[in-house]
Protein backbone atom coordinates (compact mmCIF):
# COMPACT_ATOMS: atom_id res chain seq x y z
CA UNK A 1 46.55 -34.60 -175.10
CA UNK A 2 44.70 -34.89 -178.22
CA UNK A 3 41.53 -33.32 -178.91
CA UNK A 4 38.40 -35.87 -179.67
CA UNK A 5 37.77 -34.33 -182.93
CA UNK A 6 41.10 -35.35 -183.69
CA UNK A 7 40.68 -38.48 -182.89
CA UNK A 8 37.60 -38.89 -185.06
CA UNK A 9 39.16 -37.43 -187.89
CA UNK A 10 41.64 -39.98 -187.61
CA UNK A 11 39.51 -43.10 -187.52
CA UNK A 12 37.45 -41.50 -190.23
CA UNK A 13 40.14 -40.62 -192.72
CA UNK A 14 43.14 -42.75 -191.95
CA UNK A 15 41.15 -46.55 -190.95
CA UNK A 16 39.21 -47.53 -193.88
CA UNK A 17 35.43 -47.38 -193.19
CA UNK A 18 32.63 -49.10 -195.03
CA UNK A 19 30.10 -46.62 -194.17
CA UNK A 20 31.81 -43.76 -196.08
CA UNK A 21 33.87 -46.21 -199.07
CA UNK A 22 32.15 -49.30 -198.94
CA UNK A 23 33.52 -52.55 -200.04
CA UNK A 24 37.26 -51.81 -199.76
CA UNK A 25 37.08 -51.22 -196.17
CA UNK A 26 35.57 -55.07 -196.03
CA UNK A 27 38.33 -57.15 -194.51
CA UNK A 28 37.93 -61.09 -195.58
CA UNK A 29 39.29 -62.26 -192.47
CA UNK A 30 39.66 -61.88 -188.74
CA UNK A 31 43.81 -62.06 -188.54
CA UNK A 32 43.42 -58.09 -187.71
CA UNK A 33 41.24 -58.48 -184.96
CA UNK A 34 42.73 -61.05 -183.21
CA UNK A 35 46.50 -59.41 -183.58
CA UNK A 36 44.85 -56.31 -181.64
CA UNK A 37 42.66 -58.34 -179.14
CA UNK A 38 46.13 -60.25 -178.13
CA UNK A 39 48.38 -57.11 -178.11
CA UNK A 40 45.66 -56.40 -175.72
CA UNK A 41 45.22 -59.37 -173.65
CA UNK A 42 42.41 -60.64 -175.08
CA UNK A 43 39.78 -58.39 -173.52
CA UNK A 44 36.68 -59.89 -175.37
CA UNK A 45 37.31 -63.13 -172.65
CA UNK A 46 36.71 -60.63 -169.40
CA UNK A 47 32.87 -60.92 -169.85
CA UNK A 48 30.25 -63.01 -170.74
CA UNK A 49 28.73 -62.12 -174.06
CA UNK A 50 25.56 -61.78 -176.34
CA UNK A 51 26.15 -62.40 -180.26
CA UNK A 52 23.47 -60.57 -182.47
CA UNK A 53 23.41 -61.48 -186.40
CA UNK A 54 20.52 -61.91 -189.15
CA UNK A 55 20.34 -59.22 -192.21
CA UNK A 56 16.83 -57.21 -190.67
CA UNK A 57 15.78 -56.95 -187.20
CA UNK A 58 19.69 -57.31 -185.42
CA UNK A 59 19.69 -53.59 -183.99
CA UNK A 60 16.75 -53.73 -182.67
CA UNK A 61 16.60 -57.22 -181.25
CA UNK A 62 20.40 -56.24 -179.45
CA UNK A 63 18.79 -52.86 -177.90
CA UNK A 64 15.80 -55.14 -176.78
CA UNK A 65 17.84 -57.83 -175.44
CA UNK A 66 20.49 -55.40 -173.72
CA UNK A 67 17.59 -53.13 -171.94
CA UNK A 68 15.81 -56.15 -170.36
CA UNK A 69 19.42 -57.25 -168.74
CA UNK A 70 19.51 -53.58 -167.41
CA UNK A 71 15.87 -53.93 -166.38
CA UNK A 72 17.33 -57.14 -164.53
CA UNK A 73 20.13 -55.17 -162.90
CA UNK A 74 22.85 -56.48 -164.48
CA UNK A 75 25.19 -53.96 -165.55
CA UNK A 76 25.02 -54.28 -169.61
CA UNK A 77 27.61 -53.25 -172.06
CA UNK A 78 26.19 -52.75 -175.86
CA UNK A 79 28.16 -52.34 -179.39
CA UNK A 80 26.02 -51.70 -182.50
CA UNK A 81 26.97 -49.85 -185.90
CA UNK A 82 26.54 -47.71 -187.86
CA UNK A 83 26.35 -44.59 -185.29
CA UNK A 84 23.58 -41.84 -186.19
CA UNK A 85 24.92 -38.60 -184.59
CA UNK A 86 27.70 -39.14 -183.31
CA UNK A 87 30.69 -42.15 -182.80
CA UNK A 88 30.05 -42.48 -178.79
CA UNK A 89 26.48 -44.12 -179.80
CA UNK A 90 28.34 -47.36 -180.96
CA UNK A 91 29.74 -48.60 -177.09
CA UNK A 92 27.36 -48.34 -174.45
CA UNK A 93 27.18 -49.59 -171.17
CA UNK A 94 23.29 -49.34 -169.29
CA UNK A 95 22.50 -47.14 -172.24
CA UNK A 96 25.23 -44.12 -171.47
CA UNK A 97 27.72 -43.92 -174.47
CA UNK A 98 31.49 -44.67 -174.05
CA UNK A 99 33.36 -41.54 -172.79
CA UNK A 100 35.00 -38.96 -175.49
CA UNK A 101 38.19 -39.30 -172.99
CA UNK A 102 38.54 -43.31 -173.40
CA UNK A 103 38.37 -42.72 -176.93
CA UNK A 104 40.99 -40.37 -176.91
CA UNK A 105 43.11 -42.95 -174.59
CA UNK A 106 42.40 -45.94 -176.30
CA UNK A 107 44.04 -44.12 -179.63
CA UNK A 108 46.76 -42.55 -177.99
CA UNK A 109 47.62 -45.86 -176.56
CA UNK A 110 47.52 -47.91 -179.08
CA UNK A 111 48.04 -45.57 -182.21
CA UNK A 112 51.38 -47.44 -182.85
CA UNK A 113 49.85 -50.76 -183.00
CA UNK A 114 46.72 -49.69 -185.35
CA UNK A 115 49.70 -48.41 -187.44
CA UNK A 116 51.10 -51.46 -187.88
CA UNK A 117 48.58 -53.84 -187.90
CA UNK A 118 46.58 -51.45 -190.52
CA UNK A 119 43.17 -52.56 -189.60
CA UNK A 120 39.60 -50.75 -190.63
CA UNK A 121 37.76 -48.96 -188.84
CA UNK A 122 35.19 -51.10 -188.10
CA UNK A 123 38.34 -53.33 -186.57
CA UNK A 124 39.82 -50.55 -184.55
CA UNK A 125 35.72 -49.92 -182.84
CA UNK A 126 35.04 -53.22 -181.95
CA UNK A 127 38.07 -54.02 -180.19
CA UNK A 128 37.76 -50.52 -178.43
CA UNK A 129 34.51 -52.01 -177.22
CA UNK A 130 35.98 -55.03 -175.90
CA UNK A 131 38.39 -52.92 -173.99
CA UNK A 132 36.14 -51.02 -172.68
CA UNK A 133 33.57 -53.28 -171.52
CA UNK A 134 36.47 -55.32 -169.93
CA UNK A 135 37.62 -52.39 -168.21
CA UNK A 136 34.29 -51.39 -166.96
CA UNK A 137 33.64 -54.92 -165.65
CA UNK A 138 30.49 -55.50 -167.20
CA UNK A 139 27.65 -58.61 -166.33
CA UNK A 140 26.63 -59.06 -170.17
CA UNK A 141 28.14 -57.49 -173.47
CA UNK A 142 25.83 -57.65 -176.31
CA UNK A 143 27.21 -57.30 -179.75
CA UNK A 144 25.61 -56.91 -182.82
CA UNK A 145 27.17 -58.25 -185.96
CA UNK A 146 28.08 -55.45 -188.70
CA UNK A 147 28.20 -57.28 -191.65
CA UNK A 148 27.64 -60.81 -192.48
CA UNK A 149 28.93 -62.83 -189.38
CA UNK A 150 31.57 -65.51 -190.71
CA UNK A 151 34.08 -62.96 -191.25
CA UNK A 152 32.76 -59.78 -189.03
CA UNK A 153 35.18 -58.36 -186.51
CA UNK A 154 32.72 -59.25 -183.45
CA UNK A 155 33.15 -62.92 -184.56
CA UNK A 156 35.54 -63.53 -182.21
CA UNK A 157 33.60 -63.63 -178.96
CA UNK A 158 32.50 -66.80 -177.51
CA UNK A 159 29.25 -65.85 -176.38
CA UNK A 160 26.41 -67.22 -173.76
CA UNK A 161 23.77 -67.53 -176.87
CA UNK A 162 23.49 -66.41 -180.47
CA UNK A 163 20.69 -64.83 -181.97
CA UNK A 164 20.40 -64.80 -186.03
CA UNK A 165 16.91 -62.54 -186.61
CA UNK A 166 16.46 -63.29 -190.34
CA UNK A 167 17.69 -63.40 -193.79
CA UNK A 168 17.30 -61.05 -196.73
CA UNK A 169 19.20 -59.37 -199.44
CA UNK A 170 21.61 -57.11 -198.97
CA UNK A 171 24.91 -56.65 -199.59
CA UNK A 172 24.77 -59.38 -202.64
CA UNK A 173 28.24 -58.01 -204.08
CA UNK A 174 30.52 -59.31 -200.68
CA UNK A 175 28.01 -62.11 -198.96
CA UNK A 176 26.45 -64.03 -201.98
CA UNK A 177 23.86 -63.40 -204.86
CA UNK A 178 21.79 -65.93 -203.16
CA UNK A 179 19.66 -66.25 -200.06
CA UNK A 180 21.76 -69.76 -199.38
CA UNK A 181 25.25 -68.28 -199.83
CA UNK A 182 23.68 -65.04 -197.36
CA UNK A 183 22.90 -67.62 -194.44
CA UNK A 184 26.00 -69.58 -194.46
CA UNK A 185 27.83 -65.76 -193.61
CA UNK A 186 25.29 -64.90 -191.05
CA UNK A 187 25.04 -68.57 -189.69
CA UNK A 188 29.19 -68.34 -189.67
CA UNK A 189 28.52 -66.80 -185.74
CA UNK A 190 27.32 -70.46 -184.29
CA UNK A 191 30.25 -71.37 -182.63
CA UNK A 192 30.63 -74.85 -181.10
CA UNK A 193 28.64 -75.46 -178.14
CA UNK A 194 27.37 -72.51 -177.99
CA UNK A 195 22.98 -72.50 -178.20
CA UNK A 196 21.89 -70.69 -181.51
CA UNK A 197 18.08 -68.95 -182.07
CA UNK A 198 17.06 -68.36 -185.21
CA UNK A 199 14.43 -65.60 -185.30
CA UNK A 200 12.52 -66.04 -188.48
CA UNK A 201 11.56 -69.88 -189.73
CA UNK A 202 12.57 -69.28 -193.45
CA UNK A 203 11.88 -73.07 -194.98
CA UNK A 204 13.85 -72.49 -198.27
CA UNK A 205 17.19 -71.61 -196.02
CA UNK A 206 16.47 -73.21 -192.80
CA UNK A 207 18.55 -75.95 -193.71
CA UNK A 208 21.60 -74.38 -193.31
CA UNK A 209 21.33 -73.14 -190.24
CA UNK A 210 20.63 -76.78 -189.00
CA UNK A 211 24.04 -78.23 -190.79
CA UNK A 212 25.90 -75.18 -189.23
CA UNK A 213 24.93 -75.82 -185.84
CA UNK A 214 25.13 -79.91 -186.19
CA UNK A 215 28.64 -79.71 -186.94
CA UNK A 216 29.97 -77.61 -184.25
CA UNK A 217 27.38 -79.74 -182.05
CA UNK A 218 25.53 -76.72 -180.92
CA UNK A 219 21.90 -76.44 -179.68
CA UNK A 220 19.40 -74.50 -182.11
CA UNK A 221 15.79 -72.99 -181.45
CA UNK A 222 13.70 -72.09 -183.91
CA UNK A 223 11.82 -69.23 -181.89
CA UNK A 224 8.65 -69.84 -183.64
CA UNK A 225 8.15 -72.75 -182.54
CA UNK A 226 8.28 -71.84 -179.06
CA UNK A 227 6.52 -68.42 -179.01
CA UNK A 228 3.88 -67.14 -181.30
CA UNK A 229 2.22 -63.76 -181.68
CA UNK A 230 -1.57 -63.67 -181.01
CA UNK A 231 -2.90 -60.31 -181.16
CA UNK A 232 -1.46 -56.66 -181.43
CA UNK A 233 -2.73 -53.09 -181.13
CA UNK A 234 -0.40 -50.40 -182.94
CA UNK A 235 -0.67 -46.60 -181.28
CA UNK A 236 1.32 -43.52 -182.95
CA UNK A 237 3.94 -44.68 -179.86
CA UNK A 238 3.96 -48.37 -178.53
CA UNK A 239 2.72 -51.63 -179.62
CA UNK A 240 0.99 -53.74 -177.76
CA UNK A 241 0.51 -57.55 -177.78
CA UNK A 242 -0.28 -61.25 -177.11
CA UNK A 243 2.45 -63.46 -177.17
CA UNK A 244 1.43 -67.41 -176.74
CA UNK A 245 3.56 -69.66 -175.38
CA UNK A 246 3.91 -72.97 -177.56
CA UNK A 247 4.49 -75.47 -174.83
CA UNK A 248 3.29 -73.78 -171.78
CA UNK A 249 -0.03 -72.61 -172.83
CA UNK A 250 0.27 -69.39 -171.30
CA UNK A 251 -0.19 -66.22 -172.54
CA UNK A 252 2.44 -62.82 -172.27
CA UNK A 253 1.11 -59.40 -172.58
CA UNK A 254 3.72 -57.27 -173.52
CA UNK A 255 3.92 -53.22 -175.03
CA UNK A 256 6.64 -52.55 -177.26
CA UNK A 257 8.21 -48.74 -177.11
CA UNK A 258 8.16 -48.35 -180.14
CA UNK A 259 5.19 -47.99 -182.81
CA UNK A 260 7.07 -49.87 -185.51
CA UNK A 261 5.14 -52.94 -186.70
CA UNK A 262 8.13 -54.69 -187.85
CA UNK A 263 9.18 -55.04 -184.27
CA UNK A 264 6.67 -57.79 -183.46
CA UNK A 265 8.73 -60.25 -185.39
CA UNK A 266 11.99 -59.45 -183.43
CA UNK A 267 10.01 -60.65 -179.96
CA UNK A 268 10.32 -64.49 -180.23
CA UNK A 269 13.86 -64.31 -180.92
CA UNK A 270 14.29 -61.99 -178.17
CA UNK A 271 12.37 -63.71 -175.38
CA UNK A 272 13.68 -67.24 -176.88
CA UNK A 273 17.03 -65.78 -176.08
CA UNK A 274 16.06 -64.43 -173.03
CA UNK A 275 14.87 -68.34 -172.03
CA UNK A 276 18.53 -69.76 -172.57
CA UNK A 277 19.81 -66.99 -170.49
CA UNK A 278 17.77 -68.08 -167.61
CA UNK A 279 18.24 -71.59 -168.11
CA UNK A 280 22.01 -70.98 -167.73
CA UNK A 281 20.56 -69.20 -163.83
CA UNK A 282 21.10 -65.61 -165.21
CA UNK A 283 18.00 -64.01 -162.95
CA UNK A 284 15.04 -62.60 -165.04
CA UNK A 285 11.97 -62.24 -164.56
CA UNK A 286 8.81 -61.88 -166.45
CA UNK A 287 7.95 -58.15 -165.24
CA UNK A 288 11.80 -57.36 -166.29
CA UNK A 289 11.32 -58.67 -169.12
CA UNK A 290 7.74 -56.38 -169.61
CA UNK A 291 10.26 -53.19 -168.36
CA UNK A 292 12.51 -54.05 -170.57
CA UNK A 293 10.67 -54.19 -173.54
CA UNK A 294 8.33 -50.95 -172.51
CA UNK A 295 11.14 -48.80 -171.78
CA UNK A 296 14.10 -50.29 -174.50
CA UNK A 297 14.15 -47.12 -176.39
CA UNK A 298 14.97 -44.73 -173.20
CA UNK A 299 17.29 -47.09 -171.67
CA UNK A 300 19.33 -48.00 -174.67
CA UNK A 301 19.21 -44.90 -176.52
CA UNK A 302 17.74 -46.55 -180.02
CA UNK A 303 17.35 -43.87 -182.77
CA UNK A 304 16.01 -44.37 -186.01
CA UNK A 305 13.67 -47.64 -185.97
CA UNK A 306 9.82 -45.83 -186.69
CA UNK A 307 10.60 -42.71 -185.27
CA UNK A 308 8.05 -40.24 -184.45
CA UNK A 309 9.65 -36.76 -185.71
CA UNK A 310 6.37 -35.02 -185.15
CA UNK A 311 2.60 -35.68 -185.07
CA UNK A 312 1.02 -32.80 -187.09
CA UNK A 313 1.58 -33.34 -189.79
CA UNK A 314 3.08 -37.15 -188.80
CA UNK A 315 7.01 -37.53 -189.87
CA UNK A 316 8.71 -40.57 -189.53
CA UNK A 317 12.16 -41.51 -189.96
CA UNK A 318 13.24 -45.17 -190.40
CA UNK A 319 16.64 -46.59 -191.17
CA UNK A 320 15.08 -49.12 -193.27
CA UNK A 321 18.06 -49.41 -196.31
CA UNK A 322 17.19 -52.70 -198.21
CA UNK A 323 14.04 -54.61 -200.22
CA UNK A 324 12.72 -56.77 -197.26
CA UNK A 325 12.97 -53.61 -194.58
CA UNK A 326 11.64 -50.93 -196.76
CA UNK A 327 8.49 -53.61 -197.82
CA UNK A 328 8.26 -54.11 -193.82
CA UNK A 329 7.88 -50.01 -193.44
CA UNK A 330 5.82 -49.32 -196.31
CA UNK A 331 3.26 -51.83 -195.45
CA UNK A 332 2.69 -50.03 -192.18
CA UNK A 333 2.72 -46.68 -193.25
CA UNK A 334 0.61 -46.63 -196.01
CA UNK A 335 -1.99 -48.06 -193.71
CA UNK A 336 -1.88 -44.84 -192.15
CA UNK A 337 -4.71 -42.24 -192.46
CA UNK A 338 -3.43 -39.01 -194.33
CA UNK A 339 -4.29 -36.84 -197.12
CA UNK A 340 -1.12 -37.45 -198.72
CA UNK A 341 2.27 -38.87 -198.26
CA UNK A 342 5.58 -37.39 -198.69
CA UNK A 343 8.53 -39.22 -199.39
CA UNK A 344 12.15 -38.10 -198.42
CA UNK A 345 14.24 -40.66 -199.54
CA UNK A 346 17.66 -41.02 -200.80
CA UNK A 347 19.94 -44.26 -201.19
CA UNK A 348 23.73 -45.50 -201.12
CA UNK A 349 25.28 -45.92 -204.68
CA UNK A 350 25.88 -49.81 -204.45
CA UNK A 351 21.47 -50.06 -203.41
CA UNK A 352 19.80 -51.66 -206.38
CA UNK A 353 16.90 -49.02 -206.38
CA UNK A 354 15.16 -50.68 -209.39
CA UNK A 355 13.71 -53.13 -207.16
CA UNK A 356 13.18 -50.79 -204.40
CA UNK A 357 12.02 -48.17 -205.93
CA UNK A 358 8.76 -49.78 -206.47
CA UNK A 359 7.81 -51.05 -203.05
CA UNK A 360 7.22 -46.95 -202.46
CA UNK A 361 3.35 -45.75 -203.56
CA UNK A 362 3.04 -44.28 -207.33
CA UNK A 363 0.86 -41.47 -205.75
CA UNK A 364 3.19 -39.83 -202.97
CA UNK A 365 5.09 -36.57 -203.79
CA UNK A 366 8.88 -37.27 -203.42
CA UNK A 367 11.76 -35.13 -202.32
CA UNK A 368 14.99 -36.94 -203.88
CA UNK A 369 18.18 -35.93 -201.64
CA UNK A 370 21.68 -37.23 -200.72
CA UNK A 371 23.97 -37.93 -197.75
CA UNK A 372 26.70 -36.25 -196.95
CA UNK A 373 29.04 -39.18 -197.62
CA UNK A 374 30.73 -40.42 -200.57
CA UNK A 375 28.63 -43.80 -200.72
CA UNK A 376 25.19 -41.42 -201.51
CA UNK A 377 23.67 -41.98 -204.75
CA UNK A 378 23.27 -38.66 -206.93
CA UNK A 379 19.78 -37.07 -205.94
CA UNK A 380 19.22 -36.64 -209.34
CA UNK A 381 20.27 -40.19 -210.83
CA UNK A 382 17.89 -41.15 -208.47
CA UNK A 383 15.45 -39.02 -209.57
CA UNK A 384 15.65 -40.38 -213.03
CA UNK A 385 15.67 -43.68 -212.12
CA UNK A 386 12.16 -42.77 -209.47
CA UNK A 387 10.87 -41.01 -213.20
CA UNK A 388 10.73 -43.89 -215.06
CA UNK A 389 8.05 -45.93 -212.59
CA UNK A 390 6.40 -42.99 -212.43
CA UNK A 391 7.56 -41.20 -209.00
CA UNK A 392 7.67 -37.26 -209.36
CA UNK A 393 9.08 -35.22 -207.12
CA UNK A 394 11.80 -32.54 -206.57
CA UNK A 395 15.26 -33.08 -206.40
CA UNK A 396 16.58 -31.52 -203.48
CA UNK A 397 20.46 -32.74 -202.56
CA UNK A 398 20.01 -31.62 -198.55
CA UNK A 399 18.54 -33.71 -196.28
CA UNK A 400 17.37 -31.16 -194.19
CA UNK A 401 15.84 -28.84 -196.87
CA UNK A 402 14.26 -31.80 -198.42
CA UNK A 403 12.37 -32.09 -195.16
CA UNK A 404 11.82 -28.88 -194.40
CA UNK A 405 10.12 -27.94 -197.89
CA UNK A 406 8.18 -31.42 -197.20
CA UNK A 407 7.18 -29.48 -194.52
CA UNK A 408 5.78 -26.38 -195.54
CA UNK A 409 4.27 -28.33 -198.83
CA UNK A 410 2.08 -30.50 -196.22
CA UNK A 411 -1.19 -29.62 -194.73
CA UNK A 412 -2.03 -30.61 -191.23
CA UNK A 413 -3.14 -34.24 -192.44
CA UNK A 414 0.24 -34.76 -194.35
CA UNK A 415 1.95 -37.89 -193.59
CA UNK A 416 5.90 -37.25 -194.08
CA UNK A 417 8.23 -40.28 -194.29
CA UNK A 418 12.21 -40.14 -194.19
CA UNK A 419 14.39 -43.10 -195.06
CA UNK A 420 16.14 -45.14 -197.89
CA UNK A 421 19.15 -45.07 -196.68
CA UNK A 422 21.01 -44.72 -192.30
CA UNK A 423 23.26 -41.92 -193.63
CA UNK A 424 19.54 -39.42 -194.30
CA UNK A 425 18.13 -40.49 -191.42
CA UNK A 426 21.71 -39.55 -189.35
CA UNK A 427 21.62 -36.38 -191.20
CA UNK A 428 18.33 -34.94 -190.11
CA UNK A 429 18.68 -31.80 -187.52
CA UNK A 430 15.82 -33.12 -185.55
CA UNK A 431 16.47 -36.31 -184.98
């Protein structure tokens, strides 16, 4: 039998993979997927699923979605991308990742079909997933789209409800140099029949969303029209809130695990979704639903969304890699009391860091470092590029020694912030 690093090493340097080359590994269509989810009997068809899409807010809102289904006993299978620490992280079922030994079955079953169908990576995972959550028997799969949705590998599920968070820019050079040409991707996962929630009420885009879902004659829900968010209280570790209910009247009080503000705008969508579901009779209640939500770190595993590293002096890592999700983070942690903040930050080559760049506060020390991955942007091209706004710093290529000098430059006071890009975040020791 093969070893598991050996399996890895093959997914990682034989299947192309977006995460370490980018656009080549970016497959315009779905004929690979389907060719392996046939040669496999269609596994994707042996439960019912969940389908996650939108630009920000998608992790999180599958993690969310997936740990109040566990909460409700149902036993939950989960796919997300890209991993942190390890590959396993990607297929979960009731939070525990997908056994090293599967993987090592899976390729040493079908190695001769990957070969010839010559699909990416991201192809290969996904129908792994389906396999496995078939074989496992699972209630409720919930799948999170990994880029775009039109032409993403997961887009062949027909699931139980769609979710689309929101819309933003990213990834201009394969989905569209607009915020129109963006949605129509993402709003490519509304399938017909199938009900459609769309997290965020964006007027200039909304339209689309609307023709998408008229022509494949499929009910859609703007969650803000049904829920809206009253009050909130934000701790180092939780958030806690109001939530109103537009056509009941009544009122939800609900804490988040998590202390990441950006969260609150995940929760409509989320307990919108969570509506359909128990219109269609899936059981859930509203103290599940509270469980779910308190607890959706623990039981899902989530790493990298606001997360607390240390509390003297406060770190926090975020995953935050484009304008609208670094704005979302920066607005919250500048708000935080410190003496002064420290900035660990490094990008992908392909990230337009002019406009990024300056969302980030003129008066924060910076630590400029790069991933271990051929995607990362030269430390010090970004360094020159931070320069001319006025950001000064060191340049320090290591993600870990960029932290840990943040670390002995910062008094108790200190607030320490680690992001720009998944690939730092994935690299840090602590994590």
């Amino acid at each position: 039998m093969i070893r598991y690093q050996e399996v890895l090493d093959y997914l990682y340097d034989k299947l192309p993979m977006y995460q370490r080359v980018g656009p080549p590994a970016f497959k315009k269509d779905l004929t690979n997927t389907l060719a392996l989810c046939k040669a496999l009997g269609d596994p994707q068809r042996k439960f019912r699923s969940i389908h996650i899409g939108g630009t920000n807010g998608k992790g999180s809102s599958s993690h969310m979605i997936a740990s109040i289904l566990q909460e409700s006993g149902y036993k939950t299978g989960l796919y997300t991308s890209p991993h942190l620490k390890d590959f396993t992280e990607r297929i979960k079922i009731n939070g525990i990742t997908v056994p090293e030994i599967f993987i090592i079955d899976f390729i040493e079953r079908y190695r001769s079909l990957i070969e010839q169908v010559e699909p990416s990576f991201f192809e290969v995972t996904v129908v792994m997933a389906f396999e496995y959550f078939a074989r496992e028997k699972v209630d409720f799969a919930i799948f999170e789209v990994g880029l775009g949705g039109r032409l993403d590998s997961t887009n062949v599920i027909v699931p139980e409800v769609s979710l689309i968070t929101n819309i933003s820019y990213d990834h201009q050079d394969m989905l569209g140099e607009t915020l129109e040409k963006i949605a129509r991707e993402k709003a490519g996962i509304i399938k017909p029949g199938v009900p459609v929630v769309i997290g965020s009420n964006q007027e200039e885009i909304v339209h689309v969303f609307h023709e998408q879902a008229r022509d494949n004659v499929s009910l859609i829900d703007m969650a803000t029209d049904y829920y809206e968010i009253k009050e909130k209280e934000v701790s180092n570790k939780y958030i806690s809130c109001t939530v109103l209910s537009k056509f009941s009247g009544l009122t939800y009080h609900y804490t988040i695990g998590t202390a990441g503000l950006y969260q609150i705008k995940n929760l409509p969508g989320v307990i919108r979704v969570i509506d359909i579901l128990i219109e269609k009779g899936v059981k859930i209640n509203s103290l599940q639903i509270a469980k779910g939500l308190l607890d959706f770190h623990q039981n899902t595993g989530l790493k990298g969304r606001w997360q607390l590293l240390r509390e003297k002096p406060l770190a926090i890592a975020d995953v935050a890699h484009n304008e609208a999700g670094i704005r979302e983070v920066m607005n919250q942690l500048l708000k935080l009391k410190g003496n002064r903040f420290r900035m660990v930050i490094g990008f992908v080559k392909e990230k337009d860091v002019q406009k990024i760049l300056p969302l980030f506060p003129g008066t924060a020390r910076y630590y400029f470092c790069q991933a271990n991955v051929p995607r990362a942007m030269d430390a010090n091209l970004l360094a020159r590029e931070a320069e001319k706004i006025g950001l000064e710093g060191l340049v320090i290529e290591n993600v870990n020694h960029a932290y840990e000098q943040a670390l002995k430059d910062s008094a108790e006071n200190d607030v320490i912030y680690v992001g720009g890009s998944t690939f730092v975040v994935s690299e840090l020791d602590c994590l």
